[in-house]
ModelCIF file with pLDDT and N, C-alpha, C, O atoms, coordinates in Angstrom:
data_MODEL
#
_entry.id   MODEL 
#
_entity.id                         1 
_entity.type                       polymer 
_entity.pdbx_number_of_molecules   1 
#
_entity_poly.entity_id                      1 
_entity_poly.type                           'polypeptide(L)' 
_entity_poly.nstd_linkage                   no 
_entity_poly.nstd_monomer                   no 
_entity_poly.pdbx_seq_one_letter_code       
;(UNK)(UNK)(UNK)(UNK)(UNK)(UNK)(UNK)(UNK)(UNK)(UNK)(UNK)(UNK)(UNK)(UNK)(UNK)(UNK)
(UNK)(UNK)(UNK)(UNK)(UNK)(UNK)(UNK)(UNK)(UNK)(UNK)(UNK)(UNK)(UNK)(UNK)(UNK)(UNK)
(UNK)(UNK)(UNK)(UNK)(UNK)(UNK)(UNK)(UNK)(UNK)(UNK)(UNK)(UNK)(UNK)
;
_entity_poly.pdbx_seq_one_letter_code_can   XXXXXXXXXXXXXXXXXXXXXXXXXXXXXXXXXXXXXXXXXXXXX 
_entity_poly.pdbx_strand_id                 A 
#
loop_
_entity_poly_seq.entity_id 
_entity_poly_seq.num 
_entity_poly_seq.mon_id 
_entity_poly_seq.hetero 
1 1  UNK n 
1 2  UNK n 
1 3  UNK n 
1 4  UNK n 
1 5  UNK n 
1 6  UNK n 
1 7  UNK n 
1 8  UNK n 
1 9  UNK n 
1 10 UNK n 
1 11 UNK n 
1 12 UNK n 
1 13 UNK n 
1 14 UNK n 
1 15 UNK n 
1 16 UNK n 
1 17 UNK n 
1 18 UNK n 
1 19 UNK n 
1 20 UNK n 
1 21 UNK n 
1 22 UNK n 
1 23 UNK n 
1 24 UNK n 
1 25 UNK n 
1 26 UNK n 
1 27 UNK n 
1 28 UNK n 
1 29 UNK n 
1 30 UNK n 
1 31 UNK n 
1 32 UNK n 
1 33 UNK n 
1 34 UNK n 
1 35 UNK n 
1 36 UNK n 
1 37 UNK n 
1 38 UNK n 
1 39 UNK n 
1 40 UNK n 
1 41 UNK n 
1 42 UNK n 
1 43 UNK n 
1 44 UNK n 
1 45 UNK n 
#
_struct_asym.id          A 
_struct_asym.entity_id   1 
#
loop_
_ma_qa_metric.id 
_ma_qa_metric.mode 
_ma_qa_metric.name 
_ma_qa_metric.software_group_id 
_ma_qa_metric.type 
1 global pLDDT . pLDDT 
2 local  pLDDT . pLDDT 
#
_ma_qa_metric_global.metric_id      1 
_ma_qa_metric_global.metric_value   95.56 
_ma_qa_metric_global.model_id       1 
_ma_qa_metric_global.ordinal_id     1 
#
loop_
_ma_qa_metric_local.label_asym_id 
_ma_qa_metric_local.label_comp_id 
_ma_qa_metric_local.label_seq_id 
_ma_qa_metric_local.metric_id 
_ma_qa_metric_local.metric_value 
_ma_qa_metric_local.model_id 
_ma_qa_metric_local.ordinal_id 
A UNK 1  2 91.00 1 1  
A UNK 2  2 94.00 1 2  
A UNK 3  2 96.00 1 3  
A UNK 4  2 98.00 1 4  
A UNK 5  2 98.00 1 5  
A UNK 6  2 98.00 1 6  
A UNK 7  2 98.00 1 7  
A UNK 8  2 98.00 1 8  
A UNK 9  2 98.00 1 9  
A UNK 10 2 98.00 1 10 
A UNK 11 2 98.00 1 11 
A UNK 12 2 98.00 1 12 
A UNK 13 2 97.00 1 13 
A UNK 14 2 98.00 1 14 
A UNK 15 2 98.00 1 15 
A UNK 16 2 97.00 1 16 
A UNK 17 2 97.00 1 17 
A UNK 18 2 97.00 1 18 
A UNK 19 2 96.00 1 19 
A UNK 20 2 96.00 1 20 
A UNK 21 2 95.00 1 21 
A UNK 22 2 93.00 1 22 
A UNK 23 2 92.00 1 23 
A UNK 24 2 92.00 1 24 
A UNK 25 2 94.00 1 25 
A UNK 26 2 94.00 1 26 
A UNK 27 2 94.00 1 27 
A UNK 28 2 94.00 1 28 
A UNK 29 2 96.00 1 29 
A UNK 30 2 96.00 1 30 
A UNK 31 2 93.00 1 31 
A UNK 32 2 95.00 1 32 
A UNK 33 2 96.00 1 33 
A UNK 34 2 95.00 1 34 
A UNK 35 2 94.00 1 35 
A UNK 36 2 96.00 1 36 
A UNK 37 2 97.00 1 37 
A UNK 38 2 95.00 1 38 
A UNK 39 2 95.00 1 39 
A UNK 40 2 95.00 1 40 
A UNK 41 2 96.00 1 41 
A UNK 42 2 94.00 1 42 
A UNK 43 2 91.00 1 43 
A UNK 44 2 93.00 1 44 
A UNK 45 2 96.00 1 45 
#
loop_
_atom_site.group_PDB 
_atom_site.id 
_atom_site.type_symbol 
_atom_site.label_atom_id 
_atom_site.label_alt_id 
_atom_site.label_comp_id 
_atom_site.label_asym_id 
_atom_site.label_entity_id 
_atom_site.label_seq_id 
_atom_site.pdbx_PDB_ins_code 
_atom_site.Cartn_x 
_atom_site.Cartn_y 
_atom_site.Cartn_z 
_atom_site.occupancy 
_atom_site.B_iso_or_equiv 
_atom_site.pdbx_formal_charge 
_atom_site.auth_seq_id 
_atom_site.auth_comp_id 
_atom_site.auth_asym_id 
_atom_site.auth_atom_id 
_atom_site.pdbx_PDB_model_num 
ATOM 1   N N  . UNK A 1 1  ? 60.641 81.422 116.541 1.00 91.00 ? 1  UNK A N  1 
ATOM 2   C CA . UNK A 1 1  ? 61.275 80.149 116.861 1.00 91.00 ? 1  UNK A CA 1 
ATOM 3   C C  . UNK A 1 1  ? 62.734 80.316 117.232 1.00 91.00 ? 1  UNK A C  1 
ATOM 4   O O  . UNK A 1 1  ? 63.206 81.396 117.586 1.00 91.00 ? 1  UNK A O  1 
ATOM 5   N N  . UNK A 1 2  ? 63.493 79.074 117.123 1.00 94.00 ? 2  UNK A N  1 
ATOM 6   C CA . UNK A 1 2  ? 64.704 78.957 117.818 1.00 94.00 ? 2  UNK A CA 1 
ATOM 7   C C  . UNK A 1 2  ? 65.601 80.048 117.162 1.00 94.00 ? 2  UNK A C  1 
ATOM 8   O O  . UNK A 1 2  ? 64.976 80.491 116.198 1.00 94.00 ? 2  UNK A O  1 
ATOM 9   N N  . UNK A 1 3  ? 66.912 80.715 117.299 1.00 96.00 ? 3  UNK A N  1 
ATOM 10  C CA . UNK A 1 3  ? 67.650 81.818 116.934 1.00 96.00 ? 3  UNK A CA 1 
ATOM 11  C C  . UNK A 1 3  ? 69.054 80.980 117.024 1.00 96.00 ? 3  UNK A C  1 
ATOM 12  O O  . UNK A 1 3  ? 69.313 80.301 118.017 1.00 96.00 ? 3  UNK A O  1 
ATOM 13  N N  . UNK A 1 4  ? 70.101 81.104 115.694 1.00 98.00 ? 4  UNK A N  1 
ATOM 14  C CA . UNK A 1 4  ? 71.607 80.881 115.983 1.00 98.00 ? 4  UNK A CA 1 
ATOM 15  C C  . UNK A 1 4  ? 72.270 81.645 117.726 1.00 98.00 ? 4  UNK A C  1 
ATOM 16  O O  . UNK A 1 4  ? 72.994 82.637 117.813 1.00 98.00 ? 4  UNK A O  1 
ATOM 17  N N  . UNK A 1 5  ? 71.894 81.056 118.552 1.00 98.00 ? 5  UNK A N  1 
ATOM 18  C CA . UNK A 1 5  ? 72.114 81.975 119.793 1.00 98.00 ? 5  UNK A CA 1 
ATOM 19  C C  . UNK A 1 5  ? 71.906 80.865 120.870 1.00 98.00 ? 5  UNK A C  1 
ATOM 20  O O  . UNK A 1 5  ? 70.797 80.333 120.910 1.00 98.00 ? 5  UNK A O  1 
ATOM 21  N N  . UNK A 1 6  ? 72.748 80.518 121.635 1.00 98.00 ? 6  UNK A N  1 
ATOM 22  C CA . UNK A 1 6  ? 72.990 79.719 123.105 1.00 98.00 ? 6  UNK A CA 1 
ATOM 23  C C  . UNK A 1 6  ? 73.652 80.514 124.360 1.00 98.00 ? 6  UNK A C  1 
ATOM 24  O O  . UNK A 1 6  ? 74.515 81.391 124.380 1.00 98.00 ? 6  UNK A O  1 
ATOM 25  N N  . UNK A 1 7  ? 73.003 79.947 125.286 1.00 98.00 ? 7  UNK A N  1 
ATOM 26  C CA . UNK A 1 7  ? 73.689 80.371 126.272 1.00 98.00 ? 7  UNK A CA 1 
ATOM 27  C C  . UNK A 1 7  ? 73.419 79.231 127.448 1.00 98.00 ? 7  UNK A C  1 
ATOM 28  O O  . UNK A 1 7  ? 72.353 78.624 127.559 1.00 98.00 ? 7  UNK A O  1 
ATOM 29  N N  . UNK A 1 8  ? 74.864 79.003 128.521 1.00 98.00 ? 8  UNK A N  1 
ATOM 30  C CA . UNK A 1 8  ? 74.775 78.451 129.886 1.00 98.00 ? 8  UNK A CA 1 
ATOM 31  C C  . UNK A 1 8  ? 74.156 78.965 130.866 1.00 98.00 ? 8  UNK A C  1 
ATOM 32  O O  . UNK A 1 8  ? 73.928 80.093 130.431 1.00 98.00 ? 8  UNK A O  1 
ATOM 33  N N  . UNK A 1 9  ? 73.672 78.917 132.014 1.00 98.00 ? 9  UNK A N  1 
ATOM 34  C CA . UNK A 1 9  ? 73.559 79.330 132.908 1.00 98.00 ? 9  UNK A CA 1 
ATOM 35  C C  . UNK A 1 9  ? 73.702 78.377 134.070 1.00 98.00 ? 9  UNK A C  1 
ATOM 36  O O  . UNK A 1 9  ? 72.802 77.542 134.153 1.00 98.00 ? 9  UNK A O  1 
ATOM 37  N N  . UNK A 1 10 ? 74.852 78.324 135.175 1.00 98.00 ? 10 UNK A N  1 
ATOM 38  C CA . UNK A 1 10 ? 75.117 77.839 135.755 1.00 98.00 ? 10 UNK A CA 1 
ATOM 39  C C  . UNK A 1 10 ? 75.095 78.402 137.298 1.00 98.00 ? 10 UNK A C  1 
ATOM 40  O O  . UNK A 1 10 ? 75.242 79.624 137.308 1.00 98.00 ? 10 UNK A O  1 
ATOM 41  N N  . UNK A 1 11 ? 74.976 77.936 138.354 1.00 98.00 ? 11 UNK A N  1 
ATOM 42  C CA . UNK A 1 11 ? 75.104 78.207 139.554 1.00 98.00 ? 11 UNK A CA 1 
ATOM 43  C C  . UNK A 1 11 ? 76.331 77.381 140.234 1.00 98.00 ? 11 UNK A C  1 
ATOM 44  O O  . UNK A 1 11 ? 76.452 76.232 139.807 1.00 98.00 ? 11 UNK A O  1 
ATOM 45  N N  . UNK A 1 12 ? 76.990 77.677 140.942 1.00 98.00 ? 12 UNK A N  1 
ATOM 46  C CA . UNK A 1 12 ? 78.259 77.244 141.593 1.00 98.00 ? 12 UNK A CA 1 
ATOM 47  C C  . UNK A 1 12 ? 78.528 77.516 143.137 1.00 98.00 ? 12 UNK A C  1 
ATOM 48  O O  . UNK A 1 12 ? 78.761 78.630 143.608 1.00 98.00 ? 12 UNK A O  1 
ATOM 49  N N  . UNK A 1 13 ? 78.458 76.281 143.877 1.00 97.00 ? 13 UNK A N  1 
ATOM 50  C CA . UNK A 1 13 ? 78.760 76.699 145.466 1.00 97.00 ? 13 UNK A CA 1 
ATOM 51  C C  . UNK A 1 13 ? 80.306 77.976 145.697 1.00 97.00 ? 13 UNK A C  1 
ATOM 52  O O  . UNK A 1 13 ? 80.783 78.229 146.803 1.00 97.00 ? 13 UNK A O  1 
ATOM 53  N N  . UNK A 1 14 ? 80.701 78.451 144.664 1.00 98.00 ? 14 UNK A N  1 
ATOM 54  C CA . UNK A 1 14 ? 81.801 79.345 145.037 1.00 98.00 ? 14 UNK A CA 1 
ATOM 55  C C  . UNK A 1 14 ? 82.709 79.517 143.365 1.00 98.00 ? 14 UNK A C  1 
ATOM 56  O O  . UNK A 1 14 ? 82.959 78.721 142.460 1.00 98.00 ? 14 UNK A O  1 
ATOM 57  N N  . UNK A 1 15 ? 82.963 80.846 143.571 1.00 98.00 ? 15 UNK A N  1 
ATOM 58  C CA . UNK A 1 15 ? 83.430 81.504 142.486 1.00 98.00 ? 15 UNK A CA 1 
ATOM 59  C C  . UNK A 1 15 ? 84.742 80.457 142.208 1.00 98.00 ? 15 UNK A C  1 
ATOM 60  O O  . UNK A 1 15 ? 85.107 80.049 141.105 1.00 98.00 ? 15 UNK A O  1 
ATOM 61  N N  . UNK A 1 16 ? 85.461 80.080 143.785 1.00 97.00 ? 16 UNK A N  1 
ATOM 62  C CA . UNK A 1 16 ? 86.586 79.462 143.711 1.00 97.00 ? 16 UNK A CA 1 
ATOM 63  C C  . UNK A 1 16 ? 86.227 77.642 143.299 1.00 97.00 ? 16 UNK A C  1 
ATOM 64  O O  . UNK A 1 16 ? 86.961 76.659 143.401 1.00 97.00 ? 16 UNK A O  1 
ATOM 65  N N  . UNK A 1 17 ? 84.702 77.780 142.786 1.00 97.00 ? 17 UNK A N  1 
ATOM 66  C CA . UNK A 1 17 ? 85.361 75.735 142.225 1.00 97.00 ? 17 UNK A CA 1 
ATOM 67  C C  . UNK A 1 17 ? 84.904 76.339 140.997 1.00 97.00 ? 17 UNK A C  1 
ATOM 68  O O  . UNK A 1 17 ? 85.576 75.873 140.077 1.00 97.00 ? 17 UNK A O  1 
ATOM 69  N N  . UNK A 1 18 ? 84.005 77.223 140.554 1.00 97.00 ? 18 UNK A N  1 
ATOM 70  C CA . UNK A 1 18 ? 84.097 77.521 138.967 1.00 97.00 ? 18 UNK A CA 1 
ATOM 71  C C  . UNK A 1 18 ? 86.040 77.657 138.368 1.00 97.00 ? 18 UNK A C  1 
ATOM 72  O O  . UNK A 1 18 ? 86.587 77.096 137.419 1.00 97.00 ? 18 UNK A O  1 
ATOM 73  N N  . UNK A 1 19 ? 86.518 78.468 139.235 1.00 96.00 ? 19 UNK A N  1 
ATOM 74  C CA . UNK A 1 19 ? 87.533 78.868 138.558 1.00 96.00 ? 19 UNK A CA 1 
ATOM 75  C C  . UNK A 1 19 ? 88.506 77.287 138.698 1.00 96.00 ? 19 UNK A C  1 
ATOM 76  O O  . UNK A 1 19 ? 89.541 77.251 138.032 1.00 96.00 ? 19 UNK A O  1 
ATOM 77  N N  . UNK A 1 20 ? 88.208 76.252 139.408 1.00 96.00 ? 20 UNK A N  1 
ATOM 78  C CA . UNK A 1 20 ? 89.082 74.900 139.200 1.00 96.00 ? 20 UNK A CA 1 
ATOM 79  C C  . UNK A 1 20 ? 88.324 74.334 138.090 1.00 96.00 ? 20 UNK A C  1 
ATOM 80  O O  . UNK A 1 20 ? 88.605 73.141 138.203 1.00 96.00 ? 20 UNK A O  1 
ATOM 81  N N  . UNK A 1 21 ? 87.697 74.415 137.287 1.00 95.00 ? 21 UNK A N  1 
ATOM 82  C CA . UNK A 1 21 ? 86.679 73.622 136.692 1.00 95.00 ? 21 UNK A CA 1 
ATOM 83  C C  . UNK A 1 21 ? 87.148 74.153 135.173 1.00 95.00 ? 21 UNK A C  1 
ATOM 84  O O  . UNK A 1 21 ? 86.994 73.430 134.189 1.00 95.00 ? 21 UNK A O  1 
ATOM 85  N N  . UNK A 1 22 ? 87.679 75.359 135.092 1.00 93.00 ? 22 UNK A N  1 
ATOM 86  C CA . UNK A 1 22 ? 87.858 75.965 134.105 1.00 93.00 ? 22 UNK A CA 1 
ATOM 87  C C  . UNK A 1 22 ? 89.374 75.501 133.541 1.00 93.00 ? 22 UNK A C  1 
ATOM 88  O O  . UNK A 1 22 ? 90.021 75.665 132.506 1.00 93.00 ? 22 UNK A O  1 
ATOM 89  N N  . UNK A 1 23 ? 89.512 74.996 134.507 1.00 92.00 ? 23 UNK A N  1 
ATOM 90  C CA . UNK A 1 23 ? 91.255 74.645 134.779 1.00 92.00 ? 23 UNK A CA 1 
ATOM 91  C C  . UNK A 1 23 ? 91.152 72.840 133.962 1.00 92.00 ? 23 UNK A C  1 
ATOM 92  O O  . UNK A 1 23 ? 91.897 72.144 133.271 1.00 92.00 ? 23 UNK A O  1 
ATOM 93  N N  . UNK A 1 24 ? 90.393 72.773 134.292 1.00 92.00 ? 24 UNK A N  1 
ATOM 94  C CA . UNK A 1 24 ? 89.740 71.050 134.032 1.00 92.00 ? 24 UNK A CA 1 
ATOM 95  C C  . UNK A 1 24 ? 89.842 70.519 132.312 1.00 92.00 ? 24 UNK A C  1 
ATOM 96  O O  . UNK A 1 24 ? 89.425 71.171 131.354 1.00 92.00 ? 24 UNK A O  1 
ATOM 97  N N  . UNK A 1 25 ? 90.399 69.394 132.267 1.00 94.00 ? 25 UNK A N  1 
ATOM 98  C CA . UNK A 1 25 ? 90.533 69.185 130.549 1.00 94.00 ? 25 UNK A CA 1 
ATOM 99  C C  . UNK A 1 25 ? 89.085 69.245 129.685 1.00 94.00 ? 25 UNK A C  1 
ATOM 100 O O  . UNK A 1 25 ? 88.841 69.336 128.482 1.00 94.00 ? 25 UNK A O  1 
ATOM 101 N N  . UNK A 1 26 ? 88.501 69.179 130.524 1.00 94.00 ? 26 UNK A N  1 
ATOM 102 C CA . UNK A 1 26 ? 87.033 69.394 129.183 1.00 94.00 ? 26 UNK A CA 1 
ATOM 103 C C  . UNK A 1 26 ? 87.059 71.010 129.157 1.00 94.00 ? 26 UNK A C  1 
ATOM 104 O O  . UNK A 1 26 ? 87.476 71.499 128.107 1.00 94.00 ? 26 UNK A O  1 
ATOM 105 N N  . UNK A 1 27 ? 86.718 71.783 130.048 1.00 94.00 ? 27 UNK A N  1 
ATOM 106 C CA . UNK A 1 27 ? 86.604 72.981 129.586 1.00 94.00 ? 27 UNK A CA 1 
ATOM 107 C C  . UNK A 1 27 ? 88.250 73.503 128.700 1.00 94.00 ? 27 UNK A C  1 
ATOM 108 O O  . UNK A 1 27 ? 88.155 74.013 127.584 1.00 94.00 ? 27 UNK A O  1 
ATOM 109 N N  . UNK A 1 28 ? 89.250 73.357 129.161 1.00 94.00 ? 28 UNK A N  1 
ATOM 110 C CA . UNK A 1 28 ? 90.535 73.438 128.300 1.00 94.00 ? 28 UNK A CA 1 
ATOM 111 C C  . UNK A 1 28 ? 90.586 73.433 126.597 1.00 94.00 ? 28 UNK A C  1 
ATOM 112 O O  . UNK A 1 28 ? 91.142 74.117 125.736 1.00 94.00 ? 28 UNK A O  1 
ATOM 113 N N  . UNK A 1 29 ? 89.522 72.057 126.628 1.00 96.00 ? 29 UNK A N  1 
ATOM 114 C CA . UNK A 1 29 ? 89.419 71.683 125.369 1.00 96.00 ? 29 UNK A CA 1 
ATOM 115 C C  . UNK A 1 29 ? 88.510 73.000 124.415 1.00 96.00 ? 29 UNK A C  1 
ATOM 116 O O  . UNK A 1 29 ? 88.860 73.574 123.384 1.00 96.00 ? 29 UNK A O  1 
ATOM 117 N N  . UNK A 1 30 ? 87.431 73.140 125.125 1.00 96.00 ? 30 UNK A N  1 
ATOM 118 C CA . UNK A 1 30 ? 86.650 74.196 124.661 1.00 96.00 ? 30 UNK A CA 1 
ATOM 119 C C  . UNK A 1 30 ? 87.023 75.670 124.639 1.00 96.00 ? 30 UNK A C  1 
ATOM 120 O O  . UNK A 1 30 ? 86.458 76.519 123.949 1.00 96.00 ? 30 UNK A O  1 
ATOM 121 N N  . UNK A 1 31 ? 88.043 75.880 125.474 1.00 93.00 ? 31 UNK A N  1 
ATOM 122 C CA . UNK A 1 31 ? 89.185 77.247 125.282 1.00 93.00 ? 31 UNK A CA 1 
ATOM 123 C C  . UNK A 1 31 ? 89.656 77.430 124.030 1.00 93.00 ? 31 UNK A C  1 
ATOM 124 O O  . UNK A 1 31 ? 89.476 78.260 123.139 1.00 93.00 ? 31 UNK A O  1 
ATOM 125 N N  . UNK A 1 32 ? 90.432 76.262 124.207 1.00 95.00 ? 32 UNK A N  1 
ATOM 126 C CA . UNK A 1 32 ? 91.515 75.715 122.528 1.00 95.00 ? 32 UNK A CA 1 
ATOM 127 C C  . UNK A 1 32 ? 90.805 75.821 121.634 1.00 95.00 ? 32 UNK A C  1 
ATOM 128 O O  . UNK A 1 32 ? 91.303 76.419 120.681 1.00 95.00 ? 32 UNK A O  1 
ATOM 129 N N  . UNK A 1 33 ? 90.030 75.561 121.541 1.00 96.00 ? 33 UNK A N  1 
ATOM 130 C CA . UNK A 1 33 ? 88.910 75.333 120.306 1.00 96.00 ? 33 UNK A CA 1 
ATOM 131 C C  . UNK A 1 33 ? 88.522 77.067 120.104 1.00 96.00 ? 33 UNK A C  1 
ATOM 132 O O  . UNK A 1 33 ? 88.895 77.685 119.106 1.00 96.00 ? 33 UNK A O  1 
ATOM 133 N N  . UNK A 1 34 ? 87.793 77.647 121.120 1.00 95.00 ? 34 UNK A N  1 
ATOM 134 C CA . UNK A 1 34 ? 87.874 78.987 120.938 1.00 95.00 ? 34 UNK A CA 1 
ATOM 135 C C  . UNK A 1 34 ? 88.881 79.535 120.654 1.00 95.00 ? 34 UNK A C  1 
ATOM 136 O O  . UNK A 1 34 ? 88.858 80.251 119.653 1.00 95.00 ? 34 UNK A O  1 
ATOM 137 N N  . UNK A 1 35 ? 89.888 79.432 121.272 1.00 94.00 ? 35 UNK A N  1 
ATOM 138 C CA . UNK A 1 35 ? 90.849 80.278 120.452 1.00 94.00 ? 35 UNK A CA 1 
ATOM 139 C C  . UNK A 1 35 ? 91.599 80.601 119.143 1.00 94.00 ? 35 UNK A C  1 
ATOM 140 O O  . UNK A 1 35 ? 91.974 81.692 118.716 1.00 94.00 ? 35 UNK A O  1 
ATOM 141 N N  . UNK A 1 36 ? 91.766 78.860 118.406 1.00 96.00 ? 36 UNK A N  1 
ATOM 142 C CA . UNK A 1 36 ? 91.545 78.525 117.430 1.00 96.00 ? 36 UNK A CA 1 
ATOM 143 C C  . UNK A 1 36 ? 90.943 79.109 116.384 1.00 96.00 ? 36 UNK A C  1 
ATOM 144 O O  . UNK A 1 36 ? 91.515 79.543 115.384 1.00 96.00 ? 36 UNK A O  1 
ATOM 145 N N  . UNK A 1 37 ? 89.573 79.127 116.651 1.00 97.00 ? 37 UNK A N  1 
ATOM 146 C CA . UNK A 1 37 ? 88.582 79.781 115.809 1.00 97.00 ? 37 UNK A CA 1 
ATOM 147 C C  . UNK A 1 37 ? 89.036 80.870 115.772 1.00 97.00 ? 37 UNK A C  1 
ATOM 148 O O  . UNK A 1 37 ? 89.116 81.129 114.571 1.00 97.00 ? 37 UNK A O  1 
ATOM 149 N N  . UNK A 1 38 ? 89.596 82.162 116.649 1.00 95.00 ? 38 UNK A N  1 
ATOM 150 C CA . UNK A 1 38 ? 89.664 83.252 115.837 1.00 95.00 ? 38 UNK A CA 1 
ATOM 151 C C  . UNK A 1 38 ? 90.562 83.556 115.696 1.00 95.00 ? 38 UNK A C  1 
ATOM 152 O O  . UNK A 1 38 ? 90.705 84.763 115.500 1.00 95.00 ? 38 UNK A O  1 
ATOM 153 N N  . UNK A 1 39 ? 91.831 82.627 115.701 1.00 95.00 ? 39 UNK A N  1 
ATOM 154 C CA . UNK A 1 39 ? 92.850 82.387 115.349 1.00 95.00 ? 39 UNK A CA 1 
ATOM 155 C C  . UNK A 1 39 ? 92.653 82.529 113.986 1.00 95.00 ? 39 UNK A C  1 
ATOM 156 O O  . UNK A 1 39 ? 92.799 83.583 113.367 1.00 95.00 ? 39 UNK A O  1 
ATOM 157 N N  . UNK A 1 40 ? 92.269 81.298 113.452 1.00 95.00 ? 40 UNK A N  1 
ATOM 158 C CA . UNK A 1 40 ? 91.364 81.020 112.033 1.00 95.00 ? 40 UNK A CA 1 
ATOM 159 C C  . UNK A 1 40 ? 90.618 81.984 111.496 1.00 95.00 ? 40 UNK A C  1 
ATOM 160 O O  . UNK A 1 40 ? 90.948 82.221 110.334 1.00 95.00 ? 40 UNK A O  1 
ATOM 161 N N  . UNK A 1 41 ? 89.881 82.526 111.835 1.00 96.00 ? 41 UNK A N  1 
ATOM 162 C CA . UNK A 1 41 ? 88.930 83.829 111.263 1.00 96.00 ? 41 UNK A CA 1 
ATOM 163 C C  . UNK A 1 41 ? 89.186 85.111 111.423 1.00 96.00 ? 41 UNK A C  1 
ATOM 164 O O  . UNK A 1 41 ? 88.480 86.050 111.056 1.00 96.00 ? 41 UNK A O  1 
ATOM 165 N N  . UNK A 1 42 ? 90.555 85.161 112.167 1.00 94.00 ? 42 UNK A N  1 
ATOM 166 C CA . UNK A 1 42 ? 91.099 86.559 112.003 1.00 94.00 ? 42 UNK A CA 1 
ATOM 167 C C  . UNK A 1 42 ? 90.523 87.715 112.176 1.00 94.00 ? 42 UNK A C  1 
ATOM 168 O O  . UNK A 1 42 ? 89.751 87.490 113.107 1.00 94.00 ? 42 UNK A O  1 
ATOM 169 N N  . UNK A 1 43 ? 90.371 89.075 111.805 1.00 91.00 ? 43 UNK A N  1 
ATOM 170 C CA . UNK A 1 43 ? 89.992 90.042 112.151 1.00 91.00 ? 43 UNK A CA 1 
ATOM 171 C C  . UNK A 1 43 ? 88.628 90.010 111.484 1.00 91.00 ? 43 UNK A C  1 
ATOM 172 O O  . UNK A 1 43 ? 87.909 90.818 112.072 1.00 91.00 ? 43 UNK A O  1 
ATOM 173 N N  . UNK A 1 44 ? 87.889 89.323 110.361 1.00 93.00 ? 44 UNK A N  1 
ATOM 174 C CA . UNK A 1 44 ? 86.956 89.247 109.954 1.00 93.00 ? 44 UNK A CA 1 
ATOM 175 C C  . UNK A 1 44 ? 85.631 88.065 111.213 1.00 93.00 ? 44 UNK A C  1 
ATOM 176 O O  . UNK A 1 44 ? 84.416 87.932 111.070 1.00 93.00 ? 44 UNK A O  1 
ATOM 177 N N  . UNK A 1 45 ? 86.347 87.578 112.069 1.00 96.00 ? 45 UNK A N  1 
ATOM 178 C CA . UNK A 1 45 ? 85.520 86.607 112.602 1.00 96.00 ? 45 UNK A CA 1 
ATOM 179 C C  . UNK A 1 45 ? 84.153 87.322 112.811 1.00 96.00 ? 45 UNK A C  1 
ATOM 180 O O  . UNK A 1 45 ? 83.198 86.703 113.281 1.00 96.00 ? 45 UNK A O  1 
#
């Protein structure tokens, strides 16, 4: 059955609107948040 484990898979008319999209406040938000976390969990994350 299901596994702690996700993944996206996305297709994109061009490498160059993924990379504006990444730039975009929702994905931003989900950066921050990552970074955060192992900010937070340190070398043990």
């Amino acid at each position: 059955g299901p596994v702690e484990k996700t993944y996206s898979v996305s297709a994109w008319h061009s490498l160059g609107h993924l990379e504006s999209w990444v730039k975009a406040d929702t994905h931003l938000a989900i950066w921050a948040a990552g970074i955060k976390h192992f900010k937070l969990a340190g070398d043990e994350a």
